[in-house]
PDB file of N, CA and C in Angstrom:
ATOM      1  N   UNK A   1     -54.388 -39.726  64.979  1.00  0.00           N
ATOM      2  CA  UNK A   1     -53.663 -38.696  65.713  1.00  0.00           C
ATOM      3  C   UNK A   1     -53.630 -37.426  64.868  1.00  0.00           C
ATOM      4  N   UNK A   2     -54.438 -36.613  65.487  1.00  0.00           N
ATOM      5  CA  UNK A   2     -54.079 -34.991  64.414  1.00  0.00           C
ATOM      6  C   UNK A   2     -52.980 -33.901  64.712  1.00  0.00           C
ATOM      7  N   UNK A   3     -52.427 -34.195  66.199  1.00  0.00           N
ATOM      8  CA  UNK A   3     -51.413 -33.416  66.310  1.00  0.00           C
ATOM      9  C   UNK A   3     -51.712 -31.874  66.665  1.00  0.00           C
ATOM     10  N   UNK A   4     -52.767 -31.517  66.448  1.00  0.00           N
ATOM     11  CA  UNK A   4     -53.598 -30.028  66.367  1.00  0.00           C
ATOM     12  C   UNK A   4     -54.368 -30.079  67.630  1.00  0.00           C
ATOM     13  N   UNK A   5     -54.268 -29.163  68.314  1.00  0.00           N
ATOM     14  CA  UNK A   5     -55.616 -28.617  69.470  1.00  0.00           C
ATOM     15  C   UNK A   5     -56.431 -27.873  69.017  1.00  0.00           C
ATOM     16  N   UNK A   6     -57.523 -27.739  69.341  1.00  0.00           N
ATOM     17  CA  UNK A   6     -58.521 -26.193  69.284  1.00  0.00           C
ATOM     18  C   UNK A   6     -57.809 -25.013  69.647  1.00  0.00           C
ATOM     19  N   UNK A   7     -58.142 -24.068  69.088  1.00  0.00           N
ATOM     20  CA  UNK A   7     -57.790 -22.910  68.888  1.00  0.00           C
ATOM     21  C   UNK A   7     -57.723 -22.346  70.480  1.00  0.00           C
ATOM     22  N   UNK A   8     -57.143 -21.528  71.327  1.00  0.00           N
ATOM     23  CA  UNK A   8     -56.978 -21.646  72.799  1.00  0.00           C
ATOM     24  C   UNK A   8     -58.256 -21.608  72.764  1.00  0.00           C
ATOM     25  N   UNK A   9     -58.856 -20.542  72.679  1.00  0.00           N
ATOM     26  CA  UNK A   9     -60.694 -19.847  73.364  1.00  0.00           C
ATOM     27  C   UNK A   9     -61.382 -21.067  73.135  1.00  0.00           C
ATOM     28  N   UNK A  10     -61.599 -21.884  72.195  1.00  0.00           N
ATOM     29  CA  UNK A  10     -62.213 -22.841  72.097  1.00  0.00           C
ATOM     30  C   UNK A  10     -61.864 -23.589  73.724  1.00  0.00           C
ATOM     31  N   UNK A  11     -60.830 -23.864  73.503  1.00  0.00           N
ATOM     32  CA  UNK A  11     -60.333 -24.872  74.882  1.00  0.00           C
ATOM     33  C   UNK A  11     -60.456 -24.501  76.069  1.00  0.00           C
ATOM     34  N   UNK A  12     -60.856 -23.119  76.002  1.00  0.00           N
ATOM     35  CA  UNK A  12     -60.865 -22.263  77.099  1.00  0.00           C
ATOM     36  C   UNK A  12     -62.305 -22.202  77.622  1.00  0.00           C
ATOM     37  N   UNK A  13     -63.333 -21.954  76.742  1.00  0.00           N
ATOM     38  CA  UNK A  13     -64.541 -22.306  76.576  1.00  0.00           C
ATOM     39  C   UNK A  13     -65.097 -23.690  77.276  1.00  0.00           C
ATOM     40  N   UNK A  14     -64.137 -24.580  76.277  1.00  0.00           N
ATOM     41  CA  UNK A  14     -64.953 -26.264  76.901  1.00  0.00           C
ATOM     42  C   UNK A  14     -64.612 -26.281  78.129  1.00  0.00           C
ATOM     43  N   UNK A  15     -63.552 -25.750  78.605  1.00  0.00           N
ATOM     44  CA  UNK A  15     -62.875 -25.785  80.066  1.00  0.00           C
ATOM     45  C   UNK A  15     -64.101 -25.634  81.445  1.00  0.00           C
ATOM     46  N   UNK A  16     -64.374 -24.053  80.633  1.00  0.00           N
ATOM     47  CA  UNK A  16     -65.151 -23.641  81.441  1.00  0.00           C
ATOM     48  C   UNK A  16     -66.653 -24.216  81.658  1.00  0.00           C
ATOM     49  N   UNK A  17     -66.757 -25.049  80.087  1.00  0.00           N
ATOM     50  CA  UNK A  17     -68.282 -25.153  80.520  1.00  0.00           C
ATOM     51  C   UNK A  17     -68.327 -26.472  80.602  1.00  0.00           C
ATOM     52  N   UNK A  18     -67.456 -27.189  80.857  1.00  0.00           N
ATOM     53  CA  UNK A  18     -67.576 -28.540  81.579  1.00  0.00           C
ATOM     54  C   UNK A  18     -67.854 -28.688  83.112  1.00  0.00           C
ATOM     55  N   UNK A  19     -68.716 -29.284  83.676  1.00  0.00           N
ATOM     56  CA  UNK A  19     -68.921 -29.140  85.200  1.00  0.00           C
ATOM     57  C   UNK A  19     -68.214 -29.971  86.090  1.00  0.00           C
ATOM     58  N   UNK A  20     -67.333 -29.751  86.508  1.00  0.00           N
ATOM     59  CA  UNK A  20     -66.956 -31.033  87.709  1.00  0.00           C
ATOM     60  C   UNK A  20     -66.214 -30.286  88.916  1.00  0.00           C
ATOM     61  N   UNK A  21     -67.213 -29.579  89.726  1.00  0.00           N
ATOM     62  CA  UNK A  21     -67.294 -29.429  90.967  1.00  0.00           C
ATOM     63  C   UNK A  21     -67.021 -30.562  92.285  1.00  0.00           C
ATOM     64  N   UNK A  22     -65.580 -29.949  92.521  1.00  0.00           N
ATOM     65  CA  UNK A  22     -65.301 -31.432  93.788  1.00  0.00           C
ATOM     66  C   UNK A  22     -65.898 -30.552  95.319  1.00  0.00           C
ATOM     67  N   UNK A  23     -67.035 -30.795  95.534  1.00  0.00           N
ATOM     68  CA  UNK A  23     -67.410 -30.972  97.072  1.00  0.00           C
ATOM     69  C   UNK A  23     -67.094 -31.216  98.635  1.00  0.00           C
ATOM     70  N   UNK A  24     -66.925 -31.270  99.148  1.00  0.00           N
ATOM     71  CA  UNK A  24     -67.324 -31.931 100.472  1.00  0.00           C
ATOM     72  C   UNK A  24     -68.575 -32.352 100.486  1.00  0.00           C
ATOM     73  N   UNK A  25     -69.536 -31.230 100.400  1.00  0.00           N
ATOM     74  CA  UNK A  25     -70.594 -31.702 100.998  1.00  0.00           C
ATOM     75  C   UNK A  25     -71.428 -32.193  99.567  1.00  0.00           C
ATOM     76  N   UNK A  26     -71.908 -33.682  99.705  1.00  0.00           N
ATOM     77  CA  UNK A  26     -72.084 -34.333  98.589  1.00  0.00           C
ATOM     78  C   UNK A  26     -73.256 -34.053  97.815  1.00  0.00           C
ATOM     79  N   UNK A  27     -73.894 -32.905  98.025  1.00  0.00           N
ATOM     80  CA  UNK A  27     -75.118 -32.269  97.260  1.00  0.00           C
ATOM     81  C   UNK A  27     -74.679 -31.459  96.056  1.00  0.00           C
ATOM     82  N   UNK A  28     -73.423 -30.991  96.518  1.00  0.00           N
ATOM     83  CA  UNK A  28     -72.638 -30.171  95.325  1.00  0.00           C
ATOM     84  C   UNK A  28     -71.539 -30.760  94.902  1.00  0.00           C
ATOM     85  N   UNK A  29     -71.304 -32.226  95.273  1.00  0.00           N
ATOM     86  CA  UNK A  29     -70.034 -32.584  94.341  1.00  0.00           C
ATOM     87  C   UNK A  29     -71.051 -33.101  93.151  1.00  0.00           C
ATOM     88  N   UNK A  30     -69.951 -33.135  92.414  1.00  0.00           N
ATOM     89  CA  UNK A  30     -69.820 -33.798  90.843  1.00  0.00           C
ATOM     90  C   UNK A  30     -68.727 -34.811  90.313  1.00  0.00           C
ATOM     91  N   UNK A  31     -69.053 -35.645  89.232  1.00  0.00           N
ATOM     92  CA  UNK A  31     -68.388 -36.234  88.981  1.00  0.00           C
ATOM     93  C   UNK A  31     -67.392 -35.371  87.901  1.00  0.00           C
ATOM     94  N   UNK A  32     -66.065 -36.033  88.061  1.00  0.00           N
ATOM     95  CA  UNK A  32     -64.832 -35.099  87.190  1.00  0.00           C
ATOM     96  C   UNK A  32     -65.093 -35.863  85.537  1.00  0.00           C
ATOM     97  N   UNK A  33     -65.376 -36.989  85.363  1.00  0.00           N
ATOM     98  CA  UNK A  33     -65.604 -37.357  84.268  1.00  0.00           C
ATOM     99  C   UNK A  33     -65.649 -36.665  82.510  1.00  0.00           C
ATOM    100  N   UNK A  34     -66.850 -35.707  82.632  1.00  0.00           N
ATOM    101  CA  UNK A  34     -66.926 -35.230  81.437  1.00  0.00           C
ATOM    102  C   UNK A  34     -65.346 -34.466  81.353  1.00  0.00           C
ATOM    103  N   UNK A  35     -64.370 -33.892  82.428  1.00  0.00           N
ATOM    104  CA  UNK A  35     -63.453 -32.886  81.978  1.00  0.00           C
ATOM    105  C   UNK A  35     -62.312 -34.301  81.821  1.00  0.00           C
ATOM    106  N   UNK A  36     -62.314 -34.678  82.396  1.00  0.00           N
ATOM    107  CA  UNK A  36     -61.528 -36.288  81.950  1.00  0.00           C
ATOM    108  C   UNK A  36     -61.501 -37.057  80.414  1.00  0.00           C
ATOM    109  N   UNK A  37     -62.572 -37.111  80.052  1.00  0.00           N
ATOM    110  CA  UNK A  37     -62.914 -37.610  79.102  1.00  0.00           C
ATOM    111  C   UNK A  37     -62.876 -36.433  77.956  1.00  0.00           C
ATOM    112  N   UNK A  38     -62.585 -34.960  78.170  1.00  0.00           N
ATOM    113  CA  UNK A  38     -62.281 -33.668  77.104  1.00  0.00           C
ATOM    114  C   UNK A  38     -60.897 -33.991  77.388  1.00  0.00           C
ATOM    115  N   UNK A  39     -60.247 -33.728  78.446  1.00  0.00           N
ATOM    116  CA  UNK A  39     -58.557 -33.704  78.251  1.00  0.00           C
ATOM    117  C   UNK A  39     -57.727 -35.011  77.863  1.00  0.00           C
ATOM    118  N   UNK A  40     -58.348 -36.022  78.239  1.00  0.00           N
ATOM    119  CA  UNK A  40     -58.193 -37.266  77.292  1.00  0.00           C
ATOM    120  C   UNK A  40     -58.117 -37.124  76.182  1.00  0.00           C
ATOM    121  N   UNK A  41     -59.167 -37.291  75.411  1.00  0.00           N
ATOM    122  CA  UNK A  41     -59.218 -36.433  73.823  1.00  0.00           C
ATOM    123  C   UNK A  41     -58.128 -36.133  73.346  1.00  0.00           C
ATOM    124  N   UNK A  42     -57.986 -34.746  73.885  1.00  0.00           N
ATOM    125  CA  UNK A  42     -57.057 -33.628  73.746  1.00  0.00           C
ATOM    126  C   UNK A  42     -55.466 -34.550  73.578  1.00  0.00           C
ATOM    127  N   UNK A  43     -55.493 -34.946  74.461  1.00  0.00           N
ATOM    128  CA  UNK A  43     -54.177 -35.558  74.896  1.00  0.00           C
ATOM    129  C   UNK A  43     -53.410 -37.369  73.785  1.00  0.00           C
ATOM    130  N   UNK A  44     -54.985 -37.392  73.479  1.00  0.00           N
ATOM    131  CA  UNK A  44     -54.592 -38.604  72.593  1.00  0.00           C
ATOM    132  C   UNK A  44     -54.242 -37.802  70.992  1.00  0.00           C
ATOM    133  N   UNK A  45     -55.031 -37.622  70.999  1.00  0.00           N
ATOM    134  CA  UNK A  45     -54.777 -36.277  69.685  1.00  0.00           C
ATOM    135  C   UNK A  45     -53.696 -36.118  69.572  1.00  0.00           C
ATOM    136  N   UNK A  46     -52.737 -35.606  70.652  1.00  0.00           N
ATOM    137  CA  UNK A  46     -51.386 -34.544  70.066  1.00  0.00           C
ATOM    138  C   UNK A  46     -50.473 -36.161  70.690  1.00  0.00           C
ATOM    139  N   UNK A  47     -50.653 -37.147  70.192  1.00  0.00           N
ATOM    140  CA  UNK A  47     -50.206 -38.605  69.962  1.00  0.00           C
ATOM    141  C   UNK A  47     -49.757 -39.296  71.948  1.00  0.00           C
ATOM    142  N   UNK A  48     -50.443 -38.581  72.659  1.00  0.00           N
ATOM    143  CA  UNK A  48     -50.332 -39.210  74.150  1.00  0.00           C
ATOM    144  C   UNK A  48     -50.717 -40.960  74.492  1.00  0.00           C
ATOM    145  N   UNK A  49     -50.339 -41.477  75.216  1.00  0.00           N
ATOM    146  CA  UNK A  49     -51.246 -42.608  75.317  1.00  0.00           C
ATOM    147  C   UNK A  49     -51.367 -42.035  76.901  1.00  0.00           C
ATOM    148  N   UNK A  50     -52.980 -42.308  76.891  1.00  0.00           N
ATOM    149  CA  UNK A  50     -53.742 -42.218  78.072  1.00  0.00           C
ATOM    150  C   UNK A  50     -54.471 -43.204  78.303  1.00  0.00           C
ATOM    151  N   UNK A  51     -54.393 -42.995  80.083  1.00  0.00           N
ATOM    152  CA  UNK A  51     -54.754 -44.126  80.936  1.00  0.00           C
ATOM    153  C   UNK A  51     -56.013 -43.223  81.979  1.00  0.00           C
ATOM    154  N   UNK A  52     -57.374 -43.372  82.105  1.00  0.00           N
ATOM    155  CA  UNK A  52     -58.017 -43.274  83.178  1.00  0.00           C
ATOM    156  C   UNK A  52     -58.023 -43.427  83.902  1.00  0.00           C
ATOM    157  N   UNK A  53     -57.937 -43.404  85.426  1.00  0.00           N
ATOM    158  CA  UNK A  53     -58.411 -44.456  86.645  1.00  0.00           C
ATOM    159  C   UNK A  53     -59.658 -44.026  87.317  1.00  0.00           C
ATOM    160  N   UNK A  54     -60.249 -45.065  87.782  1.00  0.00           N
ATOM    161  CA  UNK A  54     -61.339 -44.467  88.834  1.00  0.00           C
ATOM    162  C   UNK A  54     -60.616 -43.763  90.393  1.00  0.00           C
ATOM    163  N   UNK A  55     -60.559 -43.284  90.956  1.00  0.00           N
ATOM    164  CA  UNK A  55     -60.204 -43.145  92.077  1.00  0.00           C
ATOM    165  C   UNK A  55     -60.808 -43.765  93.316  1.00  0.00           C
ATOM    166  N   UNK A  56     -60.333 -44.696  93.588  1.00  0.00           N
ATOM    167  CA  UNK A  56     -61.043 -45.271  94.869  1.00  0.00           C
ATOM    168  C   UNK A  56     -61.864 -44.725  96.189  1.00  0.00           C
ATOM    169  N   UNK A  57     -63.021 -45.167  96.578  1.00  0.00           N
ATOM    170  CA  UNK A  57     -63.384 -43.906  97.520  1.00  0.00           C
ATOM    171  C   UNK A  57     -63.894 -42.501  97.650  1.00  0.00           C
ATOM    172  N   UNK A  58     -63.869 -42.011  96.104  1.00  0.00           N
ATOM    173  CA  UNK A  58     -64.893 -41.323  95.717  1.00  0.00           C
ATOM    174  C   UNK A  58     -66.082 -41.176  95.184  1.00  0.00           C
ATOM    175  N   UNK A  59     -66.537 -40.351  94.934  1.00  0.00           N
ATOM    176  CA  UNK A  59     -68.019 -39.955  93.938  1.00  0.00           C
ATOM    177  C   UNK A  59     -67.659 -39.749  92.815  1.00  0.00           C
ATOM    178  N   UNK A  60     -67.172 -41.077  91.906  1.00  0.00           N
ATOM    179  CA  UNK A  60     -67.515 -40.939  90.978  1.00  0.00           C
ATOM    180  C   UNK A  60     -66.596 -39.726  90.286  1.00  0.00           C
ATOM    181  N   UNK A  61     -65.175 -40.090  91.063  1.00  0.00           N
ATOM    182  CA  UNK A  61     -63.827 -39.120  90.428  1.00  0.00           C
ATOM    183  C   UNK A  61     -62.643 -40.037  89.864  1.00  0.00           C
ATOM    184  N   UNK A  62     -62.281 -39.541  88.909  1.00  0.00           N
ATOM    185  CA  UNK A  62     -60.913 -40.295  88.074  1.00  0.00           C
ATOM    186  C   UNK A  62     -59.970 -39.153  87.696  1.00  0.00           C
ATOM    187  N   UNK A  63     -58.852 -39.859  87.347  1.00  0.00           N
ATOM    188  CA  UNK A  63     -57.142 -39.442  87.642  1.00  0.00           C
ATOM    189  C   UNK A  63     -57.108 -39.821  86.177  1.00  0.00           C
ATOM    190  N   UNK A  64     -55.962 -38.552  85.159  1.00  0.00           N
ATOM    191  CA  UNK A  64     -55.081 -38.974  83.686  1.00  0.00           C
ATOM    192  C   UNK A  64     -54.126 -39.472  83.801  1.00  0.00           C
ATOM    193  N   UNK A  65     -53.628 -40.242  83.610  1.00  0.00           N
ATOM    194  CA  UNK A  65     -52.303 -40.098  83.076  1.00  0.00           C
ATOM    195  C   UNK A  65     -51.840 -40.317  81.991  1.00  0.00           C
ATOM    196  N   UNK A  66     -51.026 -39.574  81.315  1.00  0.00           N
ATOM    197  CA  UNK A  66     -50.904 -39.101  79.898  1.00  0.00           C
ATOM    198  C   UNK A  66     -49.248 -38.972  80.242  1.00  0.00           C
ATOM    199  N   UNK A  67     -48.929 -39.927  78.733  1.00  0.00           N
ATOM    200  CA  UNK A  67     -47.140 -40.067  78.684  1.00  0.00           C
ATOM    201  C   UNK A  67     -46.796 -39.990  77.299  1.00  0.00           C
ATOM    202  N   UNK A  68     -45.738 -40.284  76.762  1.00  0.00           N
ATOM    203  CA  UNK A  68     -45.269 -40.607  75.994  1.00  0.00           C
ATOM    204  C   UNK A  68     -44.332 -41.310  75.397  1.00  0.00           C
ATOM    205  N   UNK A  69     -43.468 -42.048  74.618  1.00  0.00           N
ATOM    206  CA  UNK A  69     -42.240 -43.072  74.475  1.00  0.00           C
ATOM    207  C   UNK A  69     -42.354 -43.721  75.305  1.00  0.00           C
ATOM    208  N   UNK A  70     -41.318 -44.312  75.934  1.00  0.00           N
ATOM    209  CA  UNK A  70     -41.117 -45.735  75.734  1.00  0.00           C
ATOM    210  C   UNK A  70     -40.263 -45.785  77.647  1.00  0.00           C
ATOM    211  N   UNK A  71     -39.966 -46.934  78.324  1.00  0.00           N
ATOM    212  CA  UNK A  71     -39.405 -46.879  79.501  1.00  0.00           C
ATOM    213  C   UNK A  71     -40.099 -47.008  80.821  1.00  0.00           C
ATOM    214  N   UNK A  72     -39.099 -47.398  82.028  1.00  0.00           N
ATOM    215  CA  UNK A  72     -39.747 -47.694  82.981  1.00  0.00           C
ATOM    216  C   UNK A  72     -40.503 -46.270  83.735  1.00  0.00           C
ATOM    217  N   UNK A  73     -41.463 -46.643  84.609  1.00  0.00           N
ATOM    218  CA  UNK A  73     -41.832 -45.146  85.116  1.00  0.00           C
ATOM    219  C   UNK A  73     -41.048 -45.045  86.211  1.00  0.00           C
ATOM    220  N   UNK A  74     -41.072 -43.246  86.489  1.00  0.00           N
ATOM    221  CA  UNK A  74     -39.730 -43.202  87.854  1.00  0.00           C
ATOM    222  C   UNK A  74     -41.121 -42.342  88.909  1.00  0.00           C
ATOM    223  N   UNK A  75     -40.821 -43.085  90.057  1.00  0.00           N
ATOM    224  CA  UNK A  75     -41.663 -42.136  90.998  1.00  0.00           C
ATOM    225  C   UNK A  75     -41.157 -41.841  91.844  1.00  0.00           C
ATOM    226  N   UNK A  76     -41.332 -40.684  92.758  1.00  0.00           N
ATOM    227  CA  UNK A  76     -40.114 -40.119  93.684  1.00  0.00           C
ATOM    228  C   UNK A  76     -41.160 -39.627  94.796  1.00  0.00           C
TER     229      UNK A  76
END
């Protein structure tokens, strides 16, 4: 755990040049993955525990979730 991010522009940078274009029309979607797998990173780093999911029913799209401590989850 380093606790440290990239400097913003850096983050701002990978942001931008990661591709994951969500579509309709399935010639131009993309998978969200590579920006999943950067904010993951990111997120384990500054001591998160993260969870992926695939999303059911898509092309090849997944969901973060990123928490911290301890307890039941509340959903509303």
């Amino acid at each position: 755990m380093k606790n440290v991010l990239p400097p913003f522009i850096e983050i701002y940078r990978a942001l931008i040049a990661t591709p994951s274009i969500s579509a309709t029309e399935e010639s131009l979607d993309q998978s969200n993955a590579s920006l999943i797998t950067l904010l993951a990173g990111w997120f384990r780093d500054l001591g998160f525990n993260v969870e992926v999911q695939p999303v059911p029913g898509t092309r090849n799209k997944f969901n973060m979730l990123a928490s911290t401590g301890h307890g039941a989850a509340v959903c509303c």
